[in-house]
Every structure is written in C-alpha cells, then in structure tokens.
N, C-alpha and C. Protein backbone atom coordinates (compact mmCIF):
# COMPACT_ATOMS: atom_id res chain seq x y z
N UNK A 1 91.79 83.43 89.08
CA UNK A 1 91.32 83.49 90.44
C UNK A 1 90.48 82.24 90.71
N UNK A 2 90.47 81.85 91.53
CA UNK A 2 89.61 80.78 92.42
C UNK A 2 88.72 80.80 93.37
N UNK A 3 87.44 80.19 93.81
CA UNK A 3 86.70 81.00 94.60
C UNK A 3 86.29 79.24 95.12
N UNK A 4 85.83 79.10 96.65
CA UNK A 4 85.06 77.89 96.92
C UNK A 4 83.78 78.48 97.47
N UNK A 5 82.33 78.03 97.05
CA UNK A 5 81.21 78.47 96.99
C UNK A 5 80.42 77.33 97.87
N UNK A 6 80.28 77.41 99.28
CA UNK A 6 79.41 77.03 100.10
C UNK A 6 78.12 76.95 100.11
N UNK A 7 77.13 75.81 100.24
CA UNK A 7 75.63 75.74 99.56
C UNK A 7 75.34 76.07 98.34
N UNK A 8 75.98 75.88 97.23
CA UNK A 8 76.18 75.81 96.23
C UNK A 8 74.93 75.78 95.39
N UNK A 9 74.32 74.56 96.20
CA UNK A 9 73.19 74.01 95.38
C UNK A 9 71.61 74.54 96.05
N UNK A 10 71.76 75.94 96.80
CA UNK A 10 70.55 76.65 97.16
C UNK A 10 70.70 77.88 96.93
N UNK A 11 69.48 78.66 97.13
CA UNK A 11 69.26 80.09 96.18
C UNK A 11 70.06 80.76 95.92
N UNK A 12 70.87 81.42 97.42
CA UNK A 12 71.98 82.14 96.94
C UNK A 12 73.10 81.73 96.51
N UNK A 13 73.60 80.95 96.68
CA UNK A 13 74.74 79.79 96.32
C UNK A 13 74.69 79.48 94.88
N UNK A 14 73.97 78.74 94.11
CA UNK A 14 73.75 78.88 92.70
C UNK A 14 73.81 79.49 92.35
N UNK A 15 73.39 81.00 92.88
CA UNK A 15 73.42 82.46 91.54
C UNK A 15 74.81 83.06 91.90
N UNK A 16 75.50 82.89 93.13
CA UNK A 16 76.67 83.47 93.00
C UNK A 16 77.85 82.14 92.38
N UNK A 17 77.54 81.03 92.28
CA UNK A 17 78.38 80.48 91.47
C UNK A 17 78.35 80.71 89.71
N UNK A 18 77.04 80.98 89.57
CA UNK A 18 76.54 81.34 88.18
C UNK A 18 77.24 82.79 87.79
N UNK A 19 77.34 83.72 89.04
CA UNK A 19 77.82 84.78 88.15
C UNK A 19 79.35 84.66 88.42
N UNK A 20 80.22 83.76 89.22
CA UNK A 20 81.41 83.66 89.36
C UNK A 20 81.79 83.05 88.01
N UNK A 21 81.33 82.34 87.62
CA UNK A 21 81.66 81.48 86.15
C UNK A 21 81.77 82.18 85.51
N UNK A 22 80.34 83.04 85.32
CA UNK A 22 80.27 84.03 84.22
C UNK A 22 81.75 85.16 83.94
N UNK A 23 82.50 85.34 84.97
CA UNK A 23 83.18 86.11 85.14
C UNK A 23 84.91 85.54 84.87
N UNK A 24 84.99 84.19 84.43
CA UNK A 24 85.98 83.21 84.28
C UNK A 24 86.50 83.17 85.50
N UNK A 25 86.17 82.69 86.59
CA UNK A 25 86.81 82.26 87.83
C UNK A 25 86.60 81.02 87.96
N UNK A 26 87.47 79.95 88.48
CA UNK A 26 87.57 78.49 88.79
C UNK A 26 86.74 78.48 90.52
N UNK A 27 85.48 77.54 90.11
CA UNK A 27 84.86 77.48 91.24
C UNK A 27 84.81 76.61 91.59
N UNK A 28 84.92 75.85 93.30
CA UNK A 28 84.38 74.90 93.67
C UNK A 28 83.44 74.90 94.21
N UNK A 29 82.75 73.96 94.14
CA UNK A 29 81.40 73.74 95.54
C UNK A 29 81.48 72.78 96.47
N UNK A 30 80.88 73.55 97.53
CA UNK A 30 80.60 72.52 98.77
C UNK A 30 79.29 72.09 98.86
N UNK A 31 78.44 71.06 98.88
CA UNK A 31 77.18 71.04 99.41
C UNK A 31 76.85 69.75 100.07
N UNK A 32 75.84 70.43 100.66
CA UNK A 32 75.68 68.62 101.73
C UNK A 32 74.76 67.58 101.12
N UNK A 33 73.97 68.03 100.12
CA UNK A 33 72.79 67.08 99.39
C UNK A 33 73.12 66.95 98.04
N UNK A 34 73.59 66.05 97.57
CA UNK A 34 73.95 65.79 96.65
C UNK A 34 72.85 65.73 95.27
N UNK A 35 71.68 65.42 95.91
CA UNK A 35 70.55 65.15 95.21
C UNK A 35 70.09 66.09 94.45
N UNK A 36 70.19 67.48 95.11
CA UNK A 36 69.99 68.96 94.61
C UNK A 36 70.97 69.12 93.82
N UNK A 37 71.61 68.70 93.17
CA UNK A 37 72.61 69.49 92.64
C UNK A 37 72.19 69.56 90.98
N UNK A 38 70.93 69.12 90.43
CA UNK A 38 69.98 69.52 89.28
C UNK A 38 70.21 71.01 88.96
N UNK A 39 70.35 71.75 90.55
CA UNK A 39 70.16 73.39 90.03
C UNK A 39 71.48 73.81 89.54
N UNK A 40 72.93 73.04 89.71
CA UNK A 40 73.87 73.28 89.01
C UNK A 40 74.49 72.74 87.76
N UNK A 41 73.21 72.31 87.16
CA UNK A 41 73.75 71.20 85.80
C UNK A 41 74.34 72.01 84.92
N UNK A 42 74.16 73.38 84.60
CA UNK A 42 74.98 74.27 83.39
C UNK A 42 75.74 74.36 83.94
C-alpha cells in the first residue's frame, strides 16, 4: 500500500507518517519548508 502524507514535517504529519512506516506502507511527503524536515530524519 502507498499513502502521500501532507505537512509531513509538523505535529500531526510526522506521527502519522511514523506510524504509517511502522506498519510497512510506502510513504510520501509533501511539505512546504524544507528546513523542518530534522523531525523526519528516522
């Protein structure tokens, strides 16, 4: 399954990409600040 994850790189967005992973699903992200994206380094 595949999922694309919008704001990726803010509160709710990180934890639902975190538990989509967790779950073996292929995720993408969208985000507009590239700079933030520290909170998705794992």
């Amino acid at each position: 399954m595949k999922a694309l994850v919008t704001g990726a790189n803010g509160f709710v967005g990180s934890f639902l990409m975190q538990q989509l992973v967790a779950k073996g699903i292929q995720v993408k992200c969208l985000v507009l600040e590239t700079e933030l994206l520290g909170v998705l380094s794992d």
